[in-house]
Protein backbone atom coordinates (compact mmCIF):
# COMPACT_ATOMS: atom_id res chain seq x y z
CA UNK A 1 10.97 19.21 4.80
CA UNK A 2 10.01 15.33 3.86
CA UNK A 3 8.71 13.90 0.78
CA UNK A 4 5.90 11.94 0.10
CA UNK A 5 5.18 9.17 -2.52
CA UNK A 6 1.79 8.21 -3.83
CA UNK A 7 1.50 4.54 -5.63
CA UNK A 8 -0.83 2.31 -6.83
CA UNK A 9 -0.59 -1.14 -6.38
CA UNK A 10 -3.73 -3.79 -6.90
CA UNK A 11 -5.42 -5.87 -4.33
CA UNK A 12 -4.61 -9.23 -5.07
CA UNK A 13 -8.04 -11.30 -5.17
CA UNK A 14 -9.23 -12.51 -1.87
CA UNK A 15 -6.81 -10.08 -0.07
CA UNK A 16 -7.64 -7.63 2.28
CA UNK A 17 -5.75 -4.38 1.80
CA UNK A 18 -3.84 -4.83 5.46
CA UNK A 19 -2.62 -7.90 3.77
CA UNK A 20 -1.44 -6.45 0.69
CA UNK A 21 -0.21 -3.58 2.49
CA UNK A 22 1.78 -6.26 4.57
CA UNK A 23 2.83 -7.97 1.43
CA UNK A 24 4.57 -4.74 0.17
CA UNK A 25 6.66 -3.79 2.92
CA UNK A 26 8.01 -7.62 2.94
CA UNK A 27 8.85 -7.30 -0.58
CA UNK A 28 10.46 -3.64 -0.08
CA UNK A 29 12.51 -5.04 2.55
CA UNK A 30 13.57 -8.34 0.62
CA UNK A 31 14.61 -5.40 -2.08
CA UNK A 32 16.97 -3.76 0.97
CA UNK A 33 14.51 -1.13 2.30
CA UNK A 34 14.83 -0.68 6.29
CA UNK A 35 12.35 0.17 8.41
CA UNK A 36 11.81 3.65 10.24
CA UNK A 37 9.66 5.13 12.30
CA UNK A 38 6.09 3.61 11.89
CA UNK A 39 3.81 2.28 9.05
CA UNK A 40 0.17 2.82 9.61
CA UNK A 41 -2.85 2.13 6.69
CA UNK A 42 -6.23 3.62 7.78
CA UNK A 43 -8.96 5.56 6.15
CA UNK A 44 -6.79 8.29 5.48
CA UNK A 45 -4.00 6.82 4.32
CA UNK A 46 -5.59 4.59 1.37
CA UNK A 47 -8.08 4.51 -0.90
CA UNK A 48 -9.72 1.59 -2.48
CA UNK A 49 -11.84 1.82 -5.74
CA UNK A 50 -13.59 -0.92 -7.99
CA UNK A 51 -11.86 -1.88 -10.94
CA UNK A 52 -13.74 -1.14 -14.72
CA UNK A 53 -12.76 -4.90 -15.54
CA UNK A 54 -14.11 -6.08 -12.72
CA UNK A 55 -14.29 -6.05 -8.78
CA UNK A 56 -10.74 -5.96 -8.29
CA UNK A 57 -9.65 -3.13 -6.14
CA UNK A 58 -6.66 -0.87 -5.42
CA UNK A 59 -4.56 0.40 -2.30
CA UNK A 60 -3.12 3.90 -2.91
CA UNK A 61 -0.08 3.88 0.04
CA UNK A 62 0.95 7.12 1.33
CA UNK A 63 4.97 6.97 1.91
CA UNK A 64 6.10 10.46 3.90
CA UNK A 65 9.84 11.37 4.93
């Protein structure tokens, strides 16, 4: 049985959402985090949506276990 986490976390302006994506898991690992198994972001995994303050965006990463 795993366990699965649902965030939100803003796209930065003039950031895709692979780089955000990447600039999560380096902070989670500065923070001690290690890595297992494999971290994918896709279509299915996040979902972007336009801001009401403006166009900024946000990733929703899926974390399973």
């Amino acid at each position: 049985m795993g366990v699965t986490c649902v965030s939100q976390m803003p796209v930065a302006e003039g950031k895709s959402v692979q780089q955000t994506v990447e600039l999560l898991t380096r902070k989670l690992e500065m923070l001690g985090a290690e890595k297992q198994g494999t971290f994918c972001v896709d279509c299915e995994t996040y979902h972007t949506a336009a801001s009401t303050l403006g166009s900024q965006g946000g990733v929703w990463p899926l974390c399973g276990s």
